[in-house]
Structure formats: structure tokens, C-alpha cells
PDB file of N, CA and C in Angstrom:
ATOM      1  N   UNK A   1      73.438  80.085  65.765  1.00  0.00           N
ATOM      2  CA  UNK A   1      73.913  81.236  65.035  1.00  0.00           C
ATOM      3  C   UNK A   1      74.759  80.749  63.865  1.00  0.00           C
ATOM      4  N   UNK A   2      74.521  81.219  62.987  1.00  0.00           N
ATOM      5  CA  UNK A   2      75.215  80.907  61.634  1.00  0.00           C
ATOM      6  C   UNK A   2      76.604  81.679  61.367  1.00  0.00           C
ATOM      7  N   UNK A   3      77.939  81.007  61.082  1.00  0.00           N
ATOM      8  CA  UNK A   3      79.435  81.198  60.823  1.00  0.00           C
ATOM      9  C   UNK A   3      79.990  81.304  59.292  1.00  0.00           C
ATOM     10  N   UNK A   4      80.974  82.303  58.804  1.00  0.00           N
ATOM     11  CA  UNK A   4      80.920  82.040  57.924  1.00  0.00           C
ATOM     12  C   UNK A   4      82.545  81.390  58.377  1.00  0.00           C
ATOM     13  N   UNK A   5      82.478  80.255  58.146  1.00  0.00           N
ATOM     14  CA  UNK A   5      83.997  79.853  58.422  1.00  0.00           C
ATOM     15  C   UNK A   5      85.128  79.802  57.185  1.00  0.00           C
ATOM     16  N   UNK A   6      86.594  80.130  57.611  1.00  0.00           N
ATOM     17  CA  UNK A   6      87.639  80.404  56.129  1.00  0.00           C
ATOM     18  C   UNK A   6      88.358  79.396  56.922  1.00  0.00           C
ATOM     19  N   UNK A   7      88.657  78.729  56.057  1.00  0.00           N
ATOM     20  CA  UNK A   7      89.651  77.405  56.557  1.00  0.00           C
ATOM     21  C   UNK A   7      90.848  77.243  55.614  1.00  0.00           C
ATOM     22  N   UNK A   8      92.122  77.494  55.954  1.00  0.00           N
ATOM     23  CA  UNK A   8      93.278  77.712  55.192  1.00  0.00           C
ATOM     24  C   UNK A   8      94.089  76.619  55.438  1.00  0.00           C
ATOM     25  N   UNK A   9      94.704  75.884  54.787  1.00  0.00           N
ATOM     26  CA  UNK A   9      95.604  75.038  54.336  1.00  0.00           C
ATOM     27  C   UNK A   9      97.337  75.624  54.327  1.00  0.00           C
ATOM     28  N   UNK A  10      98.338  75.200  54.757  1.00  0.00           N
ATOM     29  CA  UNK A  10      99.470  75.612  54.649  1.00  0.00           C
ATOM     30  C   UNK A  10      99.589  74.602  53.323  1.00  0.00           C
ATOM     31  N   UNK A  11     100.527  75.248  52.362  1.00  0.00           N
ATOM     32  CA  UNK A  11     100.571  74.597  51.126  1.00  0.00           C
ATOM     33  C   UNK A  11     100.762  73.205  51.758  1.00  0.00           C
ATOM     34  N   UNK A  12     102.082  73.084  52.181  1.00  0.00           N
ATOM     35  CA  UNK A  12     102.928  71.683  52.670  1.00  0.00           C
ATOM     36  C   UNK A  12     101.478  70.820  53.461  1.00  0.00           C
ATOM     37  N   UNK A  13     101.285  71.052  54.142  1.00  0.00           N
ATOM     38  CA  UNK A  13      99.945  69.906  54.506  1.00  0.00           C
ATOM     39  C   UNK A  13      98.942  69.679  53.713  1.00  0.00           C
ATOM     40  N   UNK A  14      98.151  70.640  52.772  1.00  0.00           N
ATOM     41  CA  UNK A  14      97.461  70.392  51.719  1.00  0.00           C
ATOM     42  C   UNK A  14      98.022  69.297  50.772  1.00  0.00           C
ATOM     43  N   UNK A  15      99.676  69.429  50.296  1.00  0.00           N
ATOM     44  CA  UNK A  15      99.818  68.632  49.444  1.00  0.00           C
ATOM     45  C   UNK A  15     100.383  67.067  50.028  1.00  0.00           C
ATOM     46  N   UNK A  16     100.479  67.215  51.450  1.00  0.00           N
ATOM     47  CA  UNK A  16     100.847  65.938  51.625  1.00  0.00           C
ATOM     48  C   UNK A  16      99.383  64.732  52.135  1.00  0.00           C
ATOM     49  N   UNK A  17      98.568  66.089  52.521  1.00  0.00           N
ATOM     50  CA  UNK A  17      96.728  65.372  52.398  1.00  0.00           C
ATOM     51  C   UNK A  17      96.396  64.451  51.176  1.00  0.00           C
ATOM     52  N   UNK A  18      96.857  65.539  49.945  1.00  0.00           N
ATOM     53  CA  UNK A  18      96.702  65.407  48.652  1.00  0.00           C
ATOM     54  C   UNK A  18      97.388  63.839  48.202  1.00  0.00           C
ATOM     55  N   UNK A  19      98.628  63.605  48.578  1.00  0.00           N
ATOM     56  CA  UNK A  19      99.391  62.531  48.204  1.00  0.00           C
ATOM     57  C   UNK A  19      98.880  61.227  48.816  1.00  0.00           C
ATOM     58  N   UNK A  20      98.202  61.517  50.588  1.00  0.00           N
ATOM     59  CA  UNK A  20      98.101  60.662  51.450  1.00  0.00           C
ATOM     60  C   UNK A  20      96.873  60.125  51.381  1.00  0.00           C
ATOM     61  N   UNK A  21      96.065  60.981  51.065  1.00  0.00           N
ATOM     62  CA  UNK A  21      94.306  60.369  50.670  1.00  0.00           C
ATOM     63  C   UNK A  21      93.500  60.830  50.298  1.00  0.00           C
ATOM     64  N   UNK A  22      93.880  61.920  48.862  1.00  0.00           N
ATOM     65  CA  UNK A  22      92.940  62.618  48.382  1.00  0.00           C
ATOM     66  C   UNK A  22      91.837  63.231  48.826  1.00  0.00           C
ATOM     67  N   UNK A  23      92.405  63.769  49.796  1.00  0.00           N
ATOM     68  CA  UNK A  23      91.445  64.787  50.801  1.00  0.00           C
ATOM     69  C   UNK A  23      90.204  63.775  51.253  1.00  0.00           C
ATOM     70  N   UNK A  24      90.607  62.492  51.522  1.00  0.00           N
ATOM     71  CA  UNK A  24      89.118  61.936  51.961  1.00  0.00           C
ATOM     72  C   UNK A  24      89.110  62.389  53.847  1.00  0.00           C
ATOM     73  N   UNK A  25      89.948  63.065  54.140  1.00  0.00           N
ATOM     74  CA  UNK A  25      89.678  63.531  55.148  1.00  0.00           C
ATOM     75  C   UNK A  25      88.684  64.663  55.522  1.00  0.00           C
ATOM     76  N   UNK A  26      89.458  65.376  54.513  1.00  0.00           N
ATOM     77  CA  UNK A  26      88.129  66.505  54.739  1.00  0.00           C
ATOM     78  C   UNK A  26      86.946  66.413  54.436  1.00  0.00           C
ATOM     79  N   UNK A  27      86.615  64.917  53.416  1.00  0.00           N
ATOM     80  CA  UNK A  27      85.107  64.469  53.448  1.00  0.00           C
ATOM     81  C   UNK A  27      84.579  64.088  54.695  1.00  0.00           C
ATOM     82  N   UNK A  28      85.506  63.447  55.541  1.00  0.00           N
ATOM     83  CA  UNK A  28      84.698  62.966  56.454  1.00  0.00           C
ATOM     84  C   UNK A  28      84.856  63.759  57.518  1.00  0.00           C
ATOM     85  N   UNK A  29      85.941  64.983  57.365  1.00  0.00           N
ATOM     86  CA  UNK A  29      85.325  65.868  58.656  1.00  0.00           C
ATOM     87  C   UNK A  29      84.080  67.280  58.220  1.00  0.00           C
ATOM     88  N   UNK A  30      83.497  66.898  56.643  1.00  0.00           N
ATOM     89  CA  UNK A  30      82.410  67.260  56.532  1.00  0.00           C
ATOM     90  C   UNK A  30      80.989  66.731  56.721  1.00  0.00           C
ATOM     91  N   UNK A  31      81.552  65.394  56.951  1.00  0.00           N
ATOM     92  CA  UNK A  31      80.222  64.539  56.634  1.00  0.00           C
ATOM     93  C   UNK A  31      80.090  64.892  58.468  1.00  0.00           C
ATOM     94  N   UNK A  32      81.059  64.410  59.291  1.00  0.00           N
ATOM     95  CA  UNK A  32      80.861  64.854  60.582  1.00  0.00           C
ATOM     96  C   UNK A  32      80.113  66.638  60.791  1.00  0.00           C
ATOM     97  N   UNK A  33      80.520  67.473  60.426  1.00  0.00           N
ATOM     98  CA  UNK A  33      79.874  68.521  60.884  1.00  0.00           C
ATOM     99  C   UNK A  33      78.373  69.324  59.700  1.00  0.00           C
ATOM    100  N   UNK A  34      78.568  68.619  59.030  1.00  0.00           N
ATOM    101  CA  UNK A  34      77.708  68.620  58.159  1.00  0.00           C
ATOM    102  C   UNK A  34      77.211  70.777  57.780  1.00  0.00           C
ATOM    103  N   UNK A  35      77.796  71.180  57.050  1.00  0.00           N
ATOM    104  CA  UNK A  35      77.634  72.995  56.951  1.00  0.00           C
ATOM    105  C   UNK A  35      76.919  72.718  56.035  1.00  0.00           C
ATOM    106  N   UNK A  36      76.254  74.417  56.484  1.00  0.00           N
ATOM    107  CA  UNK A  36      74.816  74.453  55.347  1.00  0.00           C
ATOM    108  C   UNK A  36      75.793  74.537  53.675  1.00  0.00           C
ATOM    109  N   UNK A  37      76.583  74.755  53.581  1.00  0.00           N
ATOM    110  CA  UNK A  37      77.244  75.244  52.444  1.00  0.00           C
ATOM    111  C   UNK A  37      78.934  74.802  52.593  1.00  0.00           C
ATOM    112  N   UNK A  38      79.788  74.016  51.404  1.00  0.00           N
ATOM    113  CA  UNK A  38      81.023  74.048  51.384  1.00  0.00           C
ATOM    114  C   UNK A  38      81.703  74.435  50.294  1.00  0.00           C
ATOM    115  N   UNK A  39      82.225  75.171  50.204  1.00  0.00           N
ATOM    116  CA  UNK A  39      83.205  75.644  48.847  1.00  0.00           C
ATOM    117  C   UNK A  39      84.782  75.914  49.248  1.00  0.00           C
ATOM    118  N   UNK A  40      85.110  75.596  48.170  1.00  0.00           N
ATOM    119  CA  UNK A  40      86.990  75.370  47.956  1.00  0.00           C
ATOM    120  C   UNK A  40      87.465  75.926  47.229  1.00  0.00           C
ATOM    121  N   UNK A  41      88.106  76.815  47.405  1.00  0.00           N
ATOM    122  CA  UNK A  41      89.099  77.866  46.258  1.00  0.00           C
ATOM    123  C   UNK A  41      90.683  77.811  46.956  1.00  0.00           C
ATOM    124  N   UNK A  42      91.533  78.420  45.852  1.00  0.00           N
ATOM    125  CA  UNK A  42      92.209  78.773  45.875  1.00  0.00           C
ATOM    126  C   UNK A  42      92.531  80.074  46.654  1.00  0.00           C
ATOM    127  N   UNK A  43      92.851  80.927  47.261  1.00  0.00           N
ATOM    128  CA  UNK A  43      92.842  82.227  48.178  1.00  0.00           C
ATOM    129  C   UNK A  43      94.519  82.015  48.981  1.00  0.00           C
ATOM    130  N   UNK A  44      94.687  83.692  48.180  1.00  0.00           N
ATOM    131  CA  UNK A  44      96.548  84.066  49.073  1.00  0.00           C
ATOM    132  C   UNK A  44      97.453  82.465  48.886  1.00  0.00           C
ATOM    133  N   UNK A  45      97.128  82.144  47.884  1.00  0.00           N
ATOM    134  CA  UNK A  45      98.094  81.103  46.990  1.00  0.00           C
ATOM    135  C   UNK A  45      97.658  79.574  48.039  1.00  0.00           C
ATOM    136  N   UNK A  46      96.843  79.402  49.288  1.00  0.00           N
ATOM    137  CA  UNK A  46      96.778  77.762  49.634  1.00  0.00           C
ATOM    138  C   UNK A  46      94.995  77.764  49.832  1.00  0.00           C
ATOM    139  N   UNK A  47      95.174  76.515  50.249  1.00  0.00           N
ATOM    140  CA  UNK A  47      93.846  75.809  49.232  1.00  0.00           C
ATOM    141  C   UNK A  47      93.102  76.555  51.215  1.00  0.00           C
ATOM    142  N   UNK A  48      91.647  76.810  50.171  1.00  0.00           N
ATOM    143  CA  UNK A  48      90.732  77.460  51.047  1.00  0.00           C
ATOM    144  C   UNK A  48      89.285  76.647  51.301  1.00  0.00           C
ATOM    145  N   UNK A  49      88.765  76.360  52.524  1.00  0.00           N
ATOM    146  CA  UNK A  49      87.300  76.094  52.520  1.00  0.00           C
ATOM    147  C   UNK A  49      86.746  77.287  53.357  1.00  0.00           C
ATOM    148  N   UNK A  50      85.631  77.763  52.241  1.00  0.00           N
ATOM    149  CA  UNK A  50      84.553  78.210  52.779  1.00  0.00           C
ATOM    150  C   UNK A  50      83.384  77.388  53.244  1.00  0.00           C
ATOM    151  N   UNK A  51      82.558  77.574  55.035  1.00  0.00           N
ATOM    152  CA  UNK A  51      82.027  76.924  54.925  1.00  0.00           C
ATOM    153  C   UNK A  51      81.115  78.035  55.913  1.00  0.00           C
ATOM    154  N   UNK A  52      79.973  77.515  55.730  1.00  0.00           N
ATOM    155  CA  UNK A  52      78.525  78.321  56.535  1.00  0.00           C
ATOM    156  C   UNK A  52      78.122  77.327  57.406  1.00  0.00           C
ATOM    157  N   UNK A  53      78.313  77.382  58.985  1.00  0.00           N
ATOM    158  CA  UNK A  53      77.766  76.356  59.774  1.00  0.00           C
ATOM    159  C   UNK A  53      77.036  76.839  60.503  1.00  0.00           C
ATOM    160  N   UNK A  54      76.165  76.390  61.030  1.00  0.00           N
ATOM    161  CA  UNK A  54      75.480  76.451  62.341  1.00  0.00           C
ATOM    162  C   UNK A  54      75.779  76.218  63.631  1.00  0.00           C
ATOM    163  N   UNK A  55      75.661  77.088  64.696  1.00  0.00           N
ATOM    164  CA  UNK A  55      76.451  76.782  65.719  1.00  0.00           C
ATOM    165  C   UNK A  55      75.355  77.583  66.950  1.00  0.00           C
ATOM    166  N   UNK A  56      75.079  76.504  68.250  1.00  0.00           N
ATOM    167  CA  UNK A  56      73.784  76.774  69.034  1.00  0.00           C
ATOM    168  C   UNK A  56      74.978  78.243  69.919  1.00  0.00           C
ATOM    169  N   UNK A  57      76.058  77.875  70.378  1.00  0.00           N
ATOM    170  CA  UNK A  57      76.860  78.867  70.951  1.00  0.00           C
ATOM    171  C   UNK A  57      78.334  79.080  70.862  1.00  0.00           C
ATOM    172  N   UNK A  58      78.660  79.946  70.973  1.00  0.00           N
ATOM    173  CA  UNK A  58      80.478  80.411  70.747  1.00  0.00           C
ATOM    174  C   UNK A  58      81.188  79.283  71.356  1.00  0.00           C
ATOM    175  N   UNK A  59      80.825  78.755  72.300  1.00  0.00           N
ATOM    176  CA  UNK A  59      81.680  77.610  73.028  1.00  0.00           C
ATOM    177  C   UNK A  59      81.855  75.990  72.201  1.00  0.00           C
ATOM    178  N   UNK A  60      81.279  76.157  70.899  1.00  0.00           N
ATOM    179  CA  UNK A  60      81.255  75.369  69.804  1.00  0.00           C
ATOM    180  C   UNK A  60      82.696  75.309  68.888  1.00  0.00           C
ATOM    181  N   UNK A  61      83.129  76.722  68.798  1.00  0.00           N
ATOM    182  CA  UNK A  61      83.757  77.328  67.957  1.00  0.00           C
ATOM    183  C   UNK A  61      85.178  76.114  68.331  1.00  0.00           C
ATOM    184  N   UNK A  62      85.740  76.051  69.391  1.00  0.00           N
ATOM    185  CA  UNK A  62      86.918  74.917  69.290  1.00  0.00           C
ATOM    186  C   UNK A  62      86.782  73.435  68.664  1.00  0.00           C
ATOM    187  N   UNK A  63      85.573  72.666  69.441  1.00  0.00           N
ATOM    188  CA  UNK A  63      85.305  71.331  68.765  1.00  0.00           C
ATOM    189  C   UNK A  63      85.144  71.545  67.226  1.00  0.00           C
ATOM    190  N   UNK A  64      84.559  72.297  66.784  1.00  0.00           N
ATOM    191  CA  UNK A  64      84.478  72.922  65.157  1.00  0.00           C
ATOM    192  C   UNK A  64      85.918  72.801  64.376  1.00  0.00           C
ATOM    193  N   UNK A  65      87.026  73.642  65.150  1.00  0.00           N
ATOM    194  CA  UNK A  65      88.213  73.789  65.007  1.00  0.00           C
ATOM    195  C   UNK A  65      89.099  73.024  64.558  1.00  0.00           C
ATOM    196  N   UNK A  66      89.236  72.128  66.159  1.00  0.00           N
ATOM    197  CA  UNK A  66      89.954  71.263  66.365  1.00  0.00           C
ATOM    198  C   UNK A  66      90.408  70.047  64.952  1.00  0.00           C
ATOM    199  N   UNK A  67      89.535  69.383  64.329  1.00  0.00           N
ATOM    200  CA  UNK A  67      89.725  68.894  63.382  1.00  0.00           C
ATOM    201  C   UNK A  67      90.520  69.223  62.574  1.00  0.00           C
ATOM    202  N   UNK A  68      90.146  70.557  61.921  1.00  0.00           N
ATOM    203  CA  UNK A  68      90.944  71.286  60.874  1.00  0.00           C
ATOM    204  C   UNK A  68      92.659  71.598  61.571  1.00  0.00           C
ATOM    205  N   UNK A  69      92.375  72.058  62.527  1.00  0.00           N
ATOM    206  CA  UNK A  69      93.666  72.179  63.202  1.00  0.00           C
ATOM    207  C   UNK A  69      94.704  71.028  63.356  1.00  0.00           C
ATOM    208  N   UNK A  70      94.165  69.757  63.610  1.00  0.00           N
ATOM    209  CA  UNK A  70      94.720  69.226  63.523  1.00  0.00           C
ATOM    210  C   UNK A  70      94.925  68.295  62.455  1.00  0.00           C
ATOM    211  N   UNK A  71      94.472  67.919  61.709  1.00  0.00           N
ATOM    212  CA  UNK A  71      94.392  67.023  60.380  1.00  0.00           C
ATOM    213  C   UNK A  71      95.314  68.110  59.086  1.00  0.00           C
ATOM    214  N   UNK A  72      95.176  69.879  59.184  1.00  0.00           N
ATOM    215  CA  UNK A  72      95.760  70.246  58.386  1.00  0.00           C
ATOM    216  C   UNK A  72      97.048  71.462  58.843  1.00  0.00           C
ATOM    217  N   UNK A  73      97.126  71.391  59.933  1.00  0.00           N
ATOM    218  CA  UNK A  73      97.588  72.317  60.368  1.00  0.00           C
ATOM    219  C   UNK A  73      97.226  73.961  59.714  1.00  0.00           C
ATOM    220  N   UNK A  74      95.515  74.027  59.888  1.00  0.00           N
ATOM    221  CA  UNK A  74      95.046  74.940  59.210  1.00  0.00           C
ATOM    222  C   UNK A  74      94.740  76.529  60.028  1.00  0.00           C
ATOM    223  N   UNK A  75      94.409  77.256  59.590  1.00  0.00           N
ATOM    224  CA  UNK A  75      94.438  78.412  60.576  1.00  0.00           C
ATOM    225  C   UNK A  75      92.673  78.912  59.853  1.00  0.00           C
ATOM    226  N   UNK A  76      92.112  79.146  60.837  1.00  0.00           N
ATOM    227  CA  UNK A  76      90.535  79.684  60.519  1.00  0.00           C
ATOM    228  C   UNK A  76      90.538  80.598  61.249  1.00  0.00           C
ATOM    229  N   UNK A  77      89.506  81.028  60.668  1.00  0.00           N
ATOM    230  CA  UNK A  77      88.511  82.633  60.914  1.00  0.00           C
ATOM    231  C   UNK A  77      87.388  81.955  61.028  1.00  0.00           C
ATOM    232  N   UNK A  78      86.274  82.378  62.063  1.00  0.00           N
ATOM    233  CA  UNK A  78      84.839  82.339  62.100  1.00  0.00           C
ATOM    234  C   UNK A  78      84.391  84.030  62.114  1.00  0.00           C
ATOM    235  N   UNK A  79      83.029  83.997  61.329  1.00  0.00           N
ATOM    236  CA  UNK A  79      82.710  85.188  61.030  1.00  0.00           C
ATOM    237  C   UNK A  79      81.073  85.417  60.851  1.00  0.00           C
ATOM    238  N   UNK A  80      80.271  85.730  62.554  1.00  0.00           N
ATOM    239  CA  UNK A  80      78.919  85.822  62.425  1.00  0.00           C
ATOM    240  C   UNK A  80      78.089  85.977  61.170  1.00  0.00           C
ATOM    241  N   UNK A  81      77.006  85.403  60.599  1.00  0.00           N
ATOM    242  CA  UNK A  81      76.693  85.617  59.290  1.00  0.00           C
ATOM    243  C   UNK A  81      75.244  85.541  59.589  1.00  0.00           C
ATOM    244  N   UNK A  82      74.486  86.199  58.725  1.00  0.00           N
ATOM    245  CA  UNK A  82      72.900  86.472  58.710  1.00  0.00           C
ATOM    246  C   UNK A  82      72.563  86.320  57.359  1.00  0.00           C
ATOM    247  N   UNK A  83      71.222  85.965  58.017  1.00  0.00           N
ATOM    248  CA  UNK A  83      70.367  85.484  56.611  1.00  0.00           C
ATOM    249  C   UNK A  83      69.420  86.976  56.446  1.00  0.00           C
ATOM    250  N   UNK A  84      69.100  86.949  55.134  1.00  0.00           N
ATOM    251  CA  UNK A  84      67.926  88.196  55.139  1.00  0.00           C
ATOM    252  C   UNK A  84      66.935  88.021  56.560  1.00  0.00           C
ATOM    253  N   UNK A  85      66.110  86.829  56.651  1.00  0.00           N
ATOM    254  CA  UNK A  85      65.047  86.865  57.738  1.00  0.00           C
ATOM    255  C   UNK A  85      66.407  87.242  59.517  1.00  0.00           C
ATOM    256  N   UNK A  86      67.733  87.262  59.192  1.00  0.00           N
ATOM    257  CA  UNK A  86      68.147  87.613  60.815  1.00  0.00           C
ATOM    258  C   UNK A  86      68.586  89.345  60.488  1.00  0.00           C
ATOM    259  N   UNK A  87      68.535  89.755  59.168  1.00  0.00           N
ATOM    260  CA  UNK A  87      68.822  91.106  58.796  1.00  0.00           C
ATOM    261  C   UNK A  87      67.689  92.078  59.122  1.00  0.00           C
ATOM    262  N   UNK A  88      66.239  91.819  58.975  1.00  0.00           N
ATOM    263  CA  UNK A  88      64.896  92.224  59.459  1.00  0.00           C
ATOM    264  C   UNK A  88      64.778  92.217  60.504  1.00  0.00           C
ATOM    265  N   UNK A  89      65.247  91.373  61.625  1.00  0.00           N
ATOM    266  CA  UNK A  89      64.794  91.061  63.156  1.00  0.00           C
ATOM    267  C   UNK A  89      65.989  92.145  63.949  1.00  0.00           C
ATOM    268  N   UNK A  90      66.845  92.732  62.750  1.00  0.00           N
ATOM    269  CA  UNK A  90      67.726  93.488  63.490  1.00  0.00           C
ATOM    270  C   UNK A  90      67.067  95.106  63.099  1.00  0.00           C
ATOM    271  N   UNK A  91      65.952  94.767  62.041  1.00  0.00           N
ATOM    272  CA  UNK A  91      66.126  96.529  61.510  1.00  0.00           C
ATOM    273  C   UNK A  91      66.022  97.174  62.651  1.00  0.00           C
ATOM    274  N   UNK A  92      64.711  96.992  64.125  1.00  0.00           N
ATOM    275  CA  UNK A  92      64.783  98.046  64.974  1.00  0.00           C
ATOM    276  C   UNK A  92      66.225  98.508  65.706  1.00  0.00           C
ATOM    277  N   UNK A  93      66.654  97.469  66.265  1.00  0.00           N
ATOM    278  CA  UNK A  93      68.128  98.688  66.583  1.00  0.00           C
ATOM    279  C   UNK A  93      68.719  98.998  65.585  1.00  0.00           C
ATOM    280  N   UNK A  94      68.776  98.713  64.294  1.00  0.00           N
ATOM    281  CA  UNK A  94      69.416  99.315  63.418  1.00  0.00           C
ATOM    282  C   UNK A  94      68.897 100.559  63.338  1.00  0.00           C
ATOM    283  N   UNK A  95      67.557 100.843  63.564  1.00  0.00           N
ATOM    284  CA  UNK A  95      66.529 102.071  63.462  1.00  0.00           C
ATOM    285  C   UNK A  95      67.287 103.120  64.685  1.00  0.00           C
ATOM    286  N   UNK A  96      67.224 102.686  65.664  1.00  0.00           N
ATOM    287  CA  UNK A  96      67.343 102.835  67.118  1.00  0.00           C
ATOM    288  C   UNK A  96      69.118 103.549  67.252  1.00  0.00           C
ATOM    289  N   UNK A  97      69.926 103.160  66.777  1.00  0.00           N
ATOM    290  CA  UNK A  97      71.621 103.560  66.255  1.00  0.00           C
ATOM    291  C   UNK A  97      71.273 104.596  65.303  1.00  0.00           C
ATOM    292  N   UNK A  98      70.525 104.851  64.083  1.00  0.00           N
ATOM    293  CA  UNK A  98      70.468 105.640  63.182  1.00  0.00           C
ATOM    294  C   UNK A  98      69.998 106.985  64.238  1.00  0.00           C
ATOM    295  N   UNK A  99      68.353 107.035  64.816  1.00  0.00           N
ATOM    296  CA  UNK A  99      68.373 107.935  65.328  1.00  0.00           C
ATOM    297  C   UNK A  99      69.269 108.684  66.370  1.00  0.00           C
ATOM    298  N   UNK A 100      70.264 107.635  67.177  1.00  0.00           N
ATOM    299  CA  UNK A 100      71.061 108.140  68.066  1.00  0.00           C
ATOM    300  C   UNK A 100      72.326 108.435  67.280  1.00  0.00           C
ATOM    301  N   UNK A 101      72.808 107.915  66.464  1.00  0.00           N
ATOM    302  CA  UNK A 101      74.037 107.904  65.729  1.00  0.00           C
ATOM    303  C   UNK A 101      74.236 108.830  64.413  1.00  0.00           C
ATOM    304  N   UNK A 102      73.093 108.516  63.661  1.00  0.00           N
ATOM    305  CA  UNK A 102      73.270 109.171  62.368  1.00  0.00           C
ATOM    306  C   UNK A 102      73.514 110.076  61.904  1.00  0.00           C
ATOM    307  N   UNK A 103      73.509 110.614  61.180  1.00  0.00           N
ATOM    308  CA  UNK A 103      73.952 112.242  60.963  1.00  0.00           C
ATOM    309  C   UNK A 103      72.797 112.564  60.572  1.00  0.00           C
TER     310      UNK A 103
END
């Protein structure tokens, strides 16, 4: 199942990452989990990774974690994510809620 993961940085550990090894950490705890997608912004003033991973079950979600947790003292969100082809495989109960639900 695909995650959209938010990975937040407390300023103070970002910048002492920053001083200590130019984030080659977080290269290599990407190269380890390898996400379909990584992006880095700025977000609510400390440094942010967005990342899209793959994950066979929820019981993933800590080993995933753990890294970030500990290397940045970071705080994440995971957040189920679909592709168009898992948005189609849902239309029938989506069908199925409309007739019971809809107005």
C-alpha cells in the first residue's frame, strides 16, 4: 500500500544535521528505504520531507519511522495514498455508499 509520508525536522536538529554532515544522513536513510518519490520544502517554518513509499503492511509503519525519529528527532504523519489505477478498483463501493448514502 502506498504512504504519503510528512517528515518534520525540529529546527535545532535540522541545523545541527546541517553543521554535522550535510544531511548525508538522510541520503542514506533514503538510499535504505528507497520511496517512489522524495521532496523537501520548507512547511510551518522547519525543513519538511515529503515522501511516497510503499509499504506490504501497517506493521511497517515503525521500522519506516524509527530512523527519522531517531537521527532527527522528527515527528511524521503517514497518509494512505492511491494511484488513479487504486481510485478505479474502488469506484464500486464508491458506487455502492452513493446509492446507500447519497442524497
Amino acid at each position: 500500500m502506498r504512504f504519503l509520508v510528512k517528515i518534520s525536522f525540529p529546527v535545532e536538529a535540522g541545523n545541527a544535521m546541517a553543521k554535522k554532515d550535510r544531511f548525508r544522513t538522510v541520503e542514506k536513510i533514503l538510499e535504505e528505504q528507497k520511496p517512489e518519490a522524495a521532496y523537501f520544502v520548507a512547511l510551518d517554518g522547519k525543513r519538511t520531507g515529503i515522501l511516497i513509499v510503499h509499504l506490504n503492511d501497517p506493521s511497517e509503519i515503525p521500522a519506516f519511522a524509527e530512523p527519522w525519529f531517531l537521527a532527527f528527532n522528527a515527528s511524521i504523519e503517514a497518509t494512505p495514498a492511491m494511484v488513479p489505477e487504486d481510485l478505479r478498483k474502488a469506484g464500486p463501493a464508491i458506487e455502492k455508499a452513493v446509492k446507500h448514502y447519497g442524497s
